[in-house]
Protein backbone atom coordinates (compact mmCIF):
# COMPACT_ATOMS: atom_id res chain seq x y z
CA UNK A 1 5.07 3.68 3.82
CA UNK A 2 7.91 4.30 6.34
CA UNK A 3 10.32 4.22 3.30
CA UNK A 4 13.87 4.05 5.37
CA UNK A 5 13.00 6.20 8.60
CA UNK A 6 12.88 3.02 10.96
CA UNK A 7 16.60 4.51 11.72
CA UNK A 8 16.91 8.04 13.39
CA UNK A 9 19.80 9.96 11.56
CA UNK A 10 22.44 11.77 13.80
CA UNK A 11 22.28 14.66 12.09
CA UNK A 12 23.40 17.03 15.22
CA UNK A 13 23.19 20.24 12.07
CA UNK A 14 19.18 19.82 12.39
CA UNK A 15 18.81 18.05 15.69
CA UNK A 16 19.91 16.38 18.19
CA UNK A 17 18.82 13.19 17.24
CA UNK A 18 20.70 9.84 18.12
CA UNK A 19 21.19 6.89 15.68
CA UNK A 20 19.18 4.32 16.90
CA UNK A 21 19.30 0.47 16.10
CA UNK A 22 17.06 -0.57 13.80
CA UNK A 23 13.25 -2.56 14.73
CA UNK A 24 13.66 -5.82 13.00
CA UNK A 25 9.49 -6.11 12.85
CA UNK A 26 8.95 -2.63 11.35
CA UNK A 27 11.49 -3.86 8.74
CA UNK A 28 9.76 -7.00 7.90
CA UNK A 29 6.29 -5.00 7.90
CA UNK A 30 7.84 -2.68 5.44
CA UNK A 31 9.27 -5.65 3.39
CA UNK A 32 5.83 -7.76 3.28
CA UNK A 33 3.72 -4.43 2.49
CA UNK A 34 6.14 -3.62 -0.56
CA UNK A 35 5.91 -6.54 -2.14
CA UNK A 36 1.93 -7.39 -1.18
CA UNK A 37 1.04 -4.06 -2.84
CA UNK A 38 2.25 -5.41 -5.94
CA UNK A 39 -0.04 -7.92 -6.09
CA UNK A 40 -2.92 -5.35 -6.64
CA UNK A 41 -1.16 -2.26 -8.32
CA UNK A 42 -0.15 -5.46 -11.31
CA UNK A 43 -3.77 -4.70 -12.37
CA UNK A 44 -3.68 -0.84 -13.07
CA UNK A 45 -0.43 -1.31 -14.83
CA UNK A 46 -1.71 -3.95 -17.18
CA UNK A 47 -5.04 -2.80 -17.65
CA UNK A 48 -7.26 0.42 -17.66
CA UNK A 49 -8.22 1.96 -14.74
CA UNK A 50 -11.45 1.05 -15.88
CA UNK A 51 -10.75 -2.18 -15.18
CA UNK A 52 -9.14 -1.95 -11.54
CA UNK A 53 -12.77 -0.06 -10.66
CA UNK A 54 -14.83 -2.79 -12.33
CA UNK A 55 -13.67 -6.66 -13.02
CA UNK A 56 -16.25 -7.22 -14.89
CA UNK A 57 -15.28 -5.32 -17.89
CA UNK A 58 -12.14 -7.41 -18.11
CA UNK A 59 -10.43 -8.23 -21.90
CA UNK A 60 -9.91 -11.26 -20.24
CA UNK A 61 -12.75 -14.13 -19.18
CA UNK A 62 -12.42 -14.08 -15.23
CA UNK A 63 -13.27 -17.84 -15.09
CA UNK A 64 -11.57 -20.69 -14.15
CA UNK A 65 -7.37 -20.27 -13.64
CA UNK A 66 -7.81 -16.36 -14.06
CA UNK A 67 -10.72 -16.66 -11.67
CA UNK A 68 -8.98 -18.18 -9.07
CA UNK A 69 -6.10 -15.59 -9.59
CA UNK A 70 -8.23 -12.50 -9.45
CA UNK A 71 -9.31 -14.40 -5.99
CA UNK A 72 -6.68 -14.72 -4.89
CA UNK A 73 -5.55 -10.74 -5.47
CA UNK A 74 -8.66 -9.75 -3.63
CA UNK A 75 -8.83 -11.74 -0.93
CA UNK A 76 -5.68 -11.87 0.95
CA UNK A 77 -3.94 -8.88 -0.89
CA UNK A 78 -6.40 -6.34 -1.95
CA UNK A 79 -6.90 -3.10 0.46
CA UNK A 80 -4.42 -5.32 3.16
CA UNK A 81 -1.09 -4.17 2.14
CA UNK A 82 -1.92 -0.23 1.35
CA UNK A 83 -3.57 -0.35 4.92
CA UNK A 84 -0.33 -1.29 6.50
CA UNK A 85 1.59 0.78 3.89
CA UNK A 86 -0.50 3.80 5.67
CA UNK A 87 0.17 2.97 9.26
CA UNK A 88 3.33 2.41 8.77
CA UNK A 89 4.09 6.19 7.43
CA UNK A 90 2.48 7.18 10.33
CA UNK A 91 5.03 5.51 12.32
CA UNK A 92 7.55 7.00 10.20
CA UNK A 93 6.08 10.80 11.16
CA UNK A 94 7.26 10.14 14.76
CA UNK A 95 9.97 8.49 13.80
CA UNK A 96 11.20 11.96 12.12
CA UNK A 97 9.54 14.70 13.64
CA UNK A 98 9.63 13.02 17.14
CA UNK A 99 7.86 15.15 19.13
CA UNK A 100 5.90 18.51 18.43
CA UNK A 101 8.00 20.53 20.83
CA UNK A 102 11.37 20.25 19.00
CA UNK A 103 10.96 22.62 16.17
CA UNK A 104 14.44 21.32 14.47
CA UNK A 105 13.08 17.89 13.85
CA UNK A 106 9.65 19.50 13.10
CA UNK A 107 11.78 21.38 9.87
CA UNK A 108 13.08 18.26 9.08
CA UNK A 109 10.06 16.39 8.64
CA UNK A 110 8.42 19.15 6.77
CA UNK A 111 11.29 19.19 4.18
CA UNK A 112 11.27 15.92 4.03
CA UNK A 113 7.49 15.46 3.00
CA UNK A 114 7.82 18.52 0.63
CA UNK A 115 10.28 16.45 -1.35
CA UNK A 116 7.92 13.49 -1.16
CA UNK A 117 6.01 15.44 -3.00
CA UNK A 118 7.96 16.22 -5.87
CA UNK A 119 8.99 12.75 -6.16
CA UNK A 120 5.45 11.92 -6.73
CA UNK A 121 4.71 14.24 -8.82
CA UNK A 122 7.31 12.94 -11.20
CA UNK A 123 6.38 9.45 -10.67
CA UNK A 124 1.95 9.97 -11.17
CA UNK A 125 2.83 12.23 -13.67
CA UNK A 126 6.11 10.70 -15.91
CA UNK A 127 5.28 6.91 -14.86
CA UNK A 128 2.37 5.49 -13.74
CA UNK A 129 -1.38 7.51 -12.02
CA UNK A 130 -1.61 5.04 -9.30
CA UNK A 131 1.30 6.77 -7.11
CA UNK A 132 0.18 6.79 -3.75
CA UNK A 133 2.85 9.12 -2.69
CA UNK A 134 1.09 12.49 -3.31
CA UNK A 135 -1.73 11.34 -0.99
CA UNK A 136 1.17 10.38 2.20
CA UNK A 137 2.44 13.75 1.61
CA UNK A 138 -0.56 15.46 1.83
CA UNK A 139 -2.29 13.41 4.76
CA UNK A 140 1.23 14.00 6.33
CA UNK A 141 0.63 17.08 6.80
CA UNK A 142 -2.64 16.70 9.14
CA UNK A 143 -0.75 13.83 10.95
CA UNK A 144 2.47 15.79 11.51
CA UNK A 145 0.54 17.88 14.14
CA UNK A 146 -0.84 15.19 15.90
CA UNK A 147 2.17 13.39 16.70
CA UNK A 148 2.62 14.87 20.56
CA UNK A 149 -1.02 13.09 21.21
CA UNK A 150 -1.00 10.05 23.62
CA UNK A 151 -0.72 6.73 21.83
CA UNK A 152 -3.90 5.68 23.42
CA UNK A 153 -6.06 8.99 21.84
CA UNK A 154 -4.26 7.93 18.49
CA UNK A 155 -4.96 4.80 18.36
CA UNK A 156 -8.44 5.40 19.93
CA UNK A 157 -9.54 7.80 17.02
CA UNK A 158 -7.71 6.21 14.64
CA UNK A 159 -9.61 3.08 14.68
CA UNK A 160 -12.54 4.91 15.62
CA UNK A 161 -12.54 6.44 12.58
CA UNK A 162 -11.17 3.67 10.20
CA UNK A 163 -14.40 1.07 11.63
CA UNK A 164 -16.69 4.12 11.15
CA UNK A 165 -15.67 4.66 7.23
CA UNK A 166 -15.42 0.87 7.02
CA UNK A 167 -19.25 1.04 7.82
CA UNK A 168 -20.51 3.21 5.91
CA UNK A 169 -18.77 1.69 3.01
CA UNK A 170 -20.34 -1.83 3.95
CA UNK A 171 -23.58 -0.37 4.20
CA UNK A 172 -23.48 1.41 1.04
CA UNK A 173 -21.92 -1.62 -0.80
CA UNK A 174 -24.77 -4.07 0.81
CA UNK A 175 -27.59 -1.30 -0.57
CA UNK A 176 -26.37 -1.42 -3.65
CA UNK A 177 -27.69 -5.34 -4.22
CA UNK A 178 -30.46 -5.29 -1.56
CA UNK A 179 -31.93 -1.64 -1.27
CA UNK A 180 -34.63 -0.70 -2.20
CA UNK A 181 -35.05 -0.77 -5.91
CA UNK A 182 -34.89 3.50 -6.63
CA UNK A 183 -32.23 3.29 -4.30
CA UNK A 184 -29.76 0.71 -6.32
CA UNK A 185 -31.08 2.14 -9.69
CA UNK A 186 -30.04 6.14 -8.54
CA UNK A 187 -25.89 4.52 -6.86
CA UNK A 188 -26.08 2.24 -10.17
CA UNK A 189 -26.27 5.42 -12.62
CA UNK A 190 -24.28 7.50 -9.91
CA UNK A 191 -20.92 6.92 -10.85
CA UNK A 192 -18.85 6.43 -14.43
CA UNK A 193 -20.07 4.78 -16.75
CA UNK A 194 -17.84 2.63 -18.63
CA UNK A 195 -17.88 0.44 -21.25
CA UNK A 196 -15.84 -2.49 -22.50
CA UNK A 197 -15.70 0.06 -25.90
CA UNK A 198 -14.40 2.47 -23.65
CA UNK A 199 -11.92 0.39 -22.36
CA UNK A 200 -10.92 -1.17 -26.38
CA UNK A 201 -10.07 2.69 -26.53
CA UNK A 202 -7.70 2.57 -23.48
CA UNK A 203 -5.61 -0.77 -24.51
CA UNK A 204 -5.19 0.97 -28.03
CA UNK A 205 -4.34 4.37 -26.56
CA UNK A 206 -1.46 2.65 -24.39
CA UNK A 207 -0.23 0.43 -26.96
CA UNK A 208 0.08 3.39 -29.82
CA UNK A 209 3.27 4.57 -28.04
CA UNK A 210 4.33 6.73 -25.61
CA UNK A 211 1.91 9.76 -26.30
CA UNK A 212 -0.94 7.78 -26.47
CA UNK A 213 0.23 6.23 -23.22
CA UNK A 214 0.93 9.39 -21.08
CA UNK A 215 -2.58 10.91 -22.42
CA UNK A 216 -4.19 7.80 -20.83
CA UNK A 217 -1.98 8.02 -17.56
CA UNK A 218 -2.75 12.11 -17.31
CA UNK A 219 -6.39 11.50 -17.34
CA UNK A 220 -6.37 8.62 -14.77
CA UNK A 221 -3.99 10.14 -12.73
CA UNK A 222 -6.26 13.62 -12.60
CA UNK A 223 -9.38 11.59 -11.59
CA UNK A 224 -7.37 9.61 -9.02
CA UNK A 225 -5.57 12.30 -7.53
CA UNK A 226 -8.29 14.20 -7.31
CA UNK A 227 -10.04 11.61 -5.50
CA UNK A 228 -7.54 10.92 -2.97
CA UNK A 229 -6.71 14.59 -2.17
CA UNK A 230 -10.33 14.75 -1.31
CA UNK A 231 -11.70 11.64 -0.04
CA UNK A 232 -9.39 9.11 0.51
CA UNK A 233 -7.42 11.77 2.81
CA UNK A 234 -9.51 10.90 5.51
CA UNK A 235 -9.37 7.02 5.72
CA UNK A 236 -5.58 7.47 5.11
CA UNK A 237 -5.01 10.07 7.63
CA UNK A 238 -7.12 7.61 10.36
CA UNK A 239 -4.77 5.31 9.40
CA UNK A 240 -1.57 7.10 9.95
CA UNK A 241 -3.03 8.32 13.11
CA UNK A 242 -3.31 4.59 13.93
CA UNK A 243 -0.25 3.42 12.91
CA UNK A 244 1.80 6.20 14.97
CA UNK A 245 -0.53 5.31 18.01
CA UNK A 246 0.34 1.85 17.74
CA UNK A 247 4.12 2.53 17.52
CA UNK A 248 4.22 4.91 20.44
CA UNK A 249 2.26 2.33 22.65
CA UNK A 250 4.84 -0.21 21.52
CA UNK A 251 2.64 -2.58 20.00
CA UNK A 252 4.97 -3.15 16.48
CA UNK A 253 7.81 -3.93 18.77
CA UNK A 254 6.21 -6.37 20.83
CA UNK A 255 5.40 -4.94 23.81
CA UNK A 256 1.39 -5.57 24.21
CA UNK A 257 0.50 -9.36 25.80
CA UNK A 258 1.02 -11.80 23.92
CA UNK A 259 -3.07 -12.72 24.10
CA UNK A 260 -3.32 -9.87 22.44
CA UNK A 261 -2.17 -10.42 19.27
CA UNK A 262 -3.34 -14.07 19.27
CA UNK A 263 -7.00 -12.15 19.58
CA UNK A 264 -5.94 -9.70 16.92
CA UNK A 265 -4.80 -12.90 14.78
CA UNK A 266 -8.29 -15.15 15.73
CA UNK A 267 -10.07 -12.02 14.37
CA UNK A 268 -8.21 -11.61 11.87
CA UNK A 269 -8.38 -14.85 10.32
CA UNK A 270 -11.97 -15.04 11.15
CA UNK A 271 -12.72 -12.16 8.63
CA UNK A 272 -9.97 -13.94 5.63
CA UNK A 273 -11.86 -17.23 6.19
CA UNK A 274 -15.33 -15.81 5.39
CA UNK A 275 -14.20 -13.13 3.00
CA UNK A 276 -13.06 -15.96 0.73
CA UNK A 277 -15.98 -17.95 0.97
CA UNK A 278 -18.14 -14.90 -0.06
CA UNK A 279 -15.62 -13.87 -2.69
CA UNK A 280 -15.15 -17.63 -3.93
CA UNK A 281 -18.82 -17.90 -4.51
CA UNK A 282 -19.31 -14.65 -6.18
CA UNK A 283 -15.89 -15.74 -8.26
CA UNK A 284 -17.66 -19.19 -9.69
CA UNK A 285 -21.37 -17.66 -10.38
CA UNK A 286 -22.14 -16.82 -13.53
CA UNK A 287 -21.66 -13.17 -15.07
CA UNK A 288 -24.01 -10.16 -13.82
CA UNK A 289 -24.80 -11.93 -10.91
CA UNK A 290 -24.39 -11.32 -6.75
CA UNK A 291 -25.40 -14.61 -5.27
CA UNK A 292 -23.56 -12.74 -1.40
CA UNK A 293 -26.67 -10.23 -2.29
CA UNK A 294 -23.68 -7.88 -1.37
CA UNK A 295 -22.03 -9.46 1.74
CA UNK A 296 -18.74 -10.11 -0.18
CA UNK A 297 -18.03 -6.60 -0.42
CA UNK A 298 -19.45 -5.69 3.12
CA UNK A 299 -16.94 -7.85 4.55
CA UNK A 300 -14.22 -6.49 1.98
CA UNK A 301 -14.52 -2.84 3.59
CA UNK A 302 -13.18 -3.88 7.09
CA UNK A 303 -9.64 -4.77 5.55
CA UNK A 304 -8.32 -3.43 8.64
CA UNK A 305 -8.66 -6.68 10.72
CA UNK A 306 -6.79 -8.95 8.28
CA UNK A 307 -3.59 -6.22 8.08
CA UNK A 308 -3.74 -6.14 11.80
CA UNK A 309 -3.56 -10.19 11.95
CA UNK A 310 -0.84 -10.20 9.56
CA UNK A 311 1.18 -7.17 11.63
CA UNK A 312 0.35 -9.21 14.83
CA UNK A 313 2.21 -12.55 12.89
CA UNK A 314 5.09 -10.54 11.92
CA UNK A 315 5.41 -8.73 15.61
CA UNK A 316 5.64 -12.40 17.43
CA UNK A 317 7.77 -14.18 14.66
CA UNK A 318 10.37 -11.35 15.45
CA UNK A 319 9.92 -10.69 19.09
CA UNK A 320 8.67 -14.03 20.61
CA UNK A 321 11.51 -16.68 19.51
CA UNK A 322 9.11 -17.85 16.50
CA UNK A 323 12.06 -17.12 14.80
CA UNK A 324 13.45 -20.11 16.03
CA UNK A 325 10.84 -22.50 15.09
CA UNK A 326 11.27 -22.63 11.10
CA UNK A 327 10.10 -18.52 10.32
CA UNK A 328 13.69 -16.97 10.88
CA UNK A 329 14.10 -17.70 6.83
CA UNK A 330 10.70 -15.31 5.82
CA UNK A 331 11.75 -12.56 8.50
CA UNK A 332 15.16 -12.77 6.98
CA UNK A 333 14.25 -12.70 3.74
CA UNK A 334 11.70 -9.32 4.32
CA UNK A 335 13.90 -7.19 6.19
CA UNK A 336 16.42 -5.91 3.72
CA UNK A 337 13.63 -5.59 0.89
CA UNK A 338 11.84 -3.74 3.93
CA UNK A 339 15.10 -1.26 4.84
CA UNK A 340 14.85 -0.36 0.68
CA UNK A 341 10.82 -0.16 0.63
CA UNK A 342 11.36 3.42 -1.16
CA UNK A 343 13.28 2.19 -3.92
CA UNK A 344 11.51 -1.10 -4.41
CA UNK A 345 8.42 0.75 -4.52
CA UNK A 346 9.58 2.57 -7.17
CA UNK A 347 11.53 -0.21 -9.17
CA UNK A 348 8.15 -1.81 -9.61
CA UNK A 349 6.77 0.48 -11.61
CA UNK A 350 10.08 0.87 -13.47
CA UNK A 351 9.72 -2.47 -14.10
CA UNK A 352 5.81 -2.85 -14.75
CA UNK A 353 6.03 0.39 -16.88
CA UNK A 354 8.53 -0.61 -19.21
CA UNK A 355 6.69 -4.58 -19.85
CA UNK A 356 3.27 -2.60 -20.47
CA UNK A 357 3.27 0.74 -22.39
CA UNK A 358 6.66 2.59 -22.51
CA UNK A 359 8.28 2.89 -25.87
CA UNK A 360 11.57 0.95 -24.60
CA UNK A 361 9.38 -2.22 -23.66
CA UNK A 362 7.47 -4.87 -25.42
CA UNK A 363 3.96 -2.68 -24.97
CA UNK A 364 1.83 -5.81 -23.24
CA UNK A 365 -0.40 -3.75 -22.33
CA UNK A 366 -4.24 -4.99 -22.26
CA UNK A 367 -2.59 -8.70 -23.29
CA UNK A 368 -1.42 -9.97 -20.15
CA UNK A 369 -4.50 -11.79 -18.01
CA UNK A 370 -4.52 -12.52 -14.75
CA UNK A 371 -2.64 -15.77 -14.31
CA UNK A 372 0.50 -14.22 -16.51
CA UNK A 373 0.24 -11.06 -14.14
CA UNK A 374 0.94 -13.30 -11.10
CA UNK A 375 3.97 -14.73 -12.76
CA UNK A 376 5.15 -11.24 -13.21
CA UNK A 377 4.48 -10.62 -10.02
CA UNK A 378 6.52 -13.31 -8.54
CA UNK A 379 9.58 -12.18 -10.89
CA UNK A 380 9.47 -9.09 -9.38
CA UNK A 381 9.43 -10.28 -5.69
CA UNK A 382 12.35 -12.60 -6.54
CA UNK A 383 14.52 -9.84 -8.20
CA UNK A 384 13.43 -7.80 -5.08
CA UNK A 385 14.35 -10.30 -2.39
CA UNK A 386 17.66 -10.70 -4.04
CA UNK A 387 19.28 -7.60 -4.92
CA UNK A 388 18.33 -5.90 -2.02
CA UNK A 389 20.72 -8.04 0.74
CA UNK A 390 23.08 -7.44 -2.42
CA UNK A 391 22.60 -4.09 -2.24
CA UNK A 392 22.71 -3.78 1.42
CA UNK A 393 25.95 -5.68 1.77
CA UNK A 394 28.34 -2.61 0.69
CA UNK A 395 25.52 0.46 1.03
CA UNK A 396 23.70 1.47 4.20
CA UNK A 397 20.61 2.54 2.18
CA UNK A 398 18.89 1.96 -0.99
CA UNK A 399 19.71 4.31 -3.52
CA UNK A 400 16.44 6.46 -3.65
CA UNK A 401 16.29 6.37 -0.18
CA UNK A 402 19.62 8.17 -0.62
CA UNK A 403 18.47 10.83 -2.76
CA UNK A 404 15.70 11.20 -0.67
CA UNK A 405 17.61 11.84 2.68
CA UNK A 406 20.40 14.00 0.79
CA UNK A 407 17.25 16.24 -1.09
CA UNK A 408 15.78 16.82 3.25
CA UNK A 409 19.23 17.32 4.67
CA UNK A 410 20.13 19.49 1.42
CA UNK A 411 23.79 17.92 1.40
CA UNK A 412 25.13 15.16 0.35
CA UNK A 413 24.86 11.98 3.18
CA UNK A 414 26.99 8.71 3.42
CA UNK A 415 25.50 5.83 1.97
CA UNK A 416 29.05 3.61 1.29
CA UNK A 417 29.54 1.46 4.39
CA UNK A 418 32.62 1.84 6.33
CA UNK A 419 35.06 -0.85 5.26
C-alpha cells in the first residue's frame, strides 16, 4: 500500500527532493484497493481464522443469499485487492527512496519503513492478527535495494516470479482433488486440522471479553506472521518488484498503448468470467463436494490478471478522457479515500474491532453471516468515501498519514492547509 507517498515531500533537511503534483490514477488505485480489501479482511474480523482458511467450517450455512455473498467476496475481491495493495508499495519505495545513489533519500525510506513497523506491531498485536503491515515492512527491505534496476528487469522478474508461484499453487491446489489417491490423502492430513469444535472454542473465546479476545488474536497473529515473514515474503516481494517496474516504465500513468491495456483488460476479464463459473458451481453443489475436480482454485491462484484488468480500467478512465463519458463521478469519488489509504486502512479495523470483540462494542463476533457482513461492509465504504473529501478540504493529509511522516522526518510537519 502506497499509504500517502504518491506526493514527494520537499524536505531540502533530508534531500533534495521537489514537491511534485499528485498522479490522479495512483490515487484512485489506492482508493479502490482500500476499500476492496475490506471486502475479504470482513471475514477474519467476524469469524476465526479458522474460518478465513476453510469455508466450510462456517457457523453459518453457506447456501443460498450467504452463498451468493461468499461468491461474490471470492470472486471479484478475494487475493485482487492485496495484489494491487502490494504493487502499489512498491511504487511507493521509488517514490521515497528514488534512486539507490542518493543516500539522503535512501535514510529516509529506511526510517520510514522502521516506523511501519512499529505501527504494525501495535496494530497485529493490540487490534486485529491480519495486519499486513509487518510483512510491507519487511519485504521492503529486499525491494528497497532493487529500486535503481531498469523498469523492464523489474517488471520482467516480477511477473516472472508472481506466474511461477501462481503455478505451483494451481498445480498443488488441482492435486489435491485429482492426484493420485496417497498423494491427496498425505496434503489432506498435511496441514491444521480444525474442527467446527475448535472453532465453537474461538467464537466463545472472543465473545468472553477482551482477554479472551487478545489470547485468540496473539495466537492467530503468531501463526500468520510467522507465515508471512517466511513464505508469503516472496510472492509479496515479486509483487512490489512489479509494481515499482510498472511505475518506472510509466504504465500507472498512462503511458503504455492504449492496446495494451485493452489486452490486459480482455485477459483480465477472461479469467473473472470463468473464475465465477467454476466458483458458482462449486458455490451451489452440495457440501464435501468439488464438482471443478479442483479447477476453481487453479484459476483462483493467478489473481494477478484480474488486478491488472482492474489497474488497466482505472489508468484509461483517468488518462484517456473516460472521465468524460459518465466515470469522472467513481474516479472522483476514489481519489481522496485513496490520498488517506493509511488511515482508512486503519479505521477499518477500528471500526470492525469494536462491532466484533472489543469490550467497548456490542461483541458480534461469530453472529454476523455473510450477507450482514456485506452490509457492514458497505457502511464502512460510505463513511469512508465521505469523510475523507471532508477531511481533505481543510488538511493536506490524513491524520495517520501525519503521524507517520512526522515519526520519519522526526519533527513535527504541516498538515493544516494554507488558508
Amino acid at each position: 500500500m502506497t499509504m500517502d507517498d504518491n506526493e514527494a515531500d520537499a524536505a531540502p533537511m533530508l534531500s533534495p527532493v521537489v514537491a511534485t503534483s499528485r498522479i490522479a490514477s495512483l490515487d484512485v488505485m489506492r482508493g479502490l484497493a482500500v476499500l476492496g480489501i475490506l471486502a475479504v479482511n470482513v471475514v477474519s474480523f467476524a469469524l476465526p481464522f479458522m474460518v478465513y482458511e476453510d469455508a466450510s467450517l462456517s457457523p453459518f450455512a453457506v447456501t443460498g443469499a450467504n452463498a451468493v455473498a461468499r461468491w461474490t467476496m471470492d470472486v471479484f475481491f478475494h487475493q485482487k485487492f492485496i495484489t494491487l495493495f502490494s504493487m502499489l508499495f512498491g511504487a511507493s519505495i521509488f517514490l521515497v527512496g528514488g534512486e539507490r545513489g542518493d543516500p539522503a533519500r535512501g535514510r529516509l525510506l529506511r526510517r520510514r519503513l522502521f516506523w511501519l513497523a512499529i505501527i504494525a506491531l501495535i496494530h497485529g498485536l493490540a487490534f486485529w492478527y491480519g495486519d499486513v503491515l509487518l510483512l510491507y515492512a519487511w519485504s521492503g527491505l529486499f525491494v528497497m535495494l532493487m529500486r535503481s534496476m531498469r523498469a523492464g528487469t523489474l517488471i520482467g522478474v516480477g511477473l516472472g516470479v508472481t506466474l511461477a508461484l501462481g503455478a505451483m499453487q494451481a498445480l498443488a491446489t488441482w492435486l489435491m482433488v485429482a492426484g493420485p489417491p496417497a498423494f491427496t490423502e498425505a496434503m489432506s492430513q498435511g496441514g491444521p486440522q480444525y474442527t467446527a469444535a475448535m472453532v465453537a472454542d474461538a467464537i466463545a473465546a472472543y465473545r468472553s471479553g477482551w482477554v479472551g479476545a487478545m489470547g485468540q488474536n496473539l495466537q492467530s497473529w503468531m501463526f500468520l506472521q510467522g507465515a508471512s515473514l517466511t513464505m508469503f515474503v516472496f510472492s509479496t516481494v515479486a509483487l512490489m518488484m512489479l509494481g515499482m517496474g510498472l511505475f518506472k516504465s510509466g504504465f500507472f500513468s498512462g503511458r503504455a498503448p492504449t492496446w495494451v491495456y485493452g489486452a490486459l483488460i480482455a485477459v483480465g476479464g477472461a479469467v473473472l468470467a470463468l473464475l465465477g463459473v467454476l466458483e458458482w458451481t462449486e458455490a451451489m453443489a452440495a457440501p464435501n463436494t468439488d464438482p471443478t475436480r479442483g479447477l476453481a482454485g487453479a484459476v483462483a491462484s493467478f489473481p494477478i490478471f484480474v488486478t491488472l484488468a482492474y489497474v488497466s480500467l482505472i489508468v484509461l478512465a483517468t488518462t484517456r478522457g473516460l472521465t468524460k463519458r459518465g466515470l469522472a463521478w467513481i474516479t472522483a469519488a476514489l481519489r481522496p479515500v485513496g490520498q488517506m489509504a493509511f488511515t482508512n486502512y486503519l479505521t477499518q479495523t477500528l471500526i470492525m474491532t469494536t462491532i466484533f470483540y472489543m469490550p467497548w462494542g456490542p461483541r458480534l463476533f461469530g453472529q454476523v453471516d455473510y450477507v450482514q457482513m456485506w452490509g457492514l461492509v458497505l457502511g464502512v465504504w460510505a463513511l469512508q468515501l465521505v469523510w475523507s473529501p471532508l477531511w481533505l478540504s481543510r488538511f493536506s493529509m490524513g491524520p495517520l498519514e501525519w503521524v507517520w511522516r512526522c515519526l520519519t522526518y522526526g519533527r513535527r510537519v504541516p498538515i493544516q492547509k494554507p488558508g
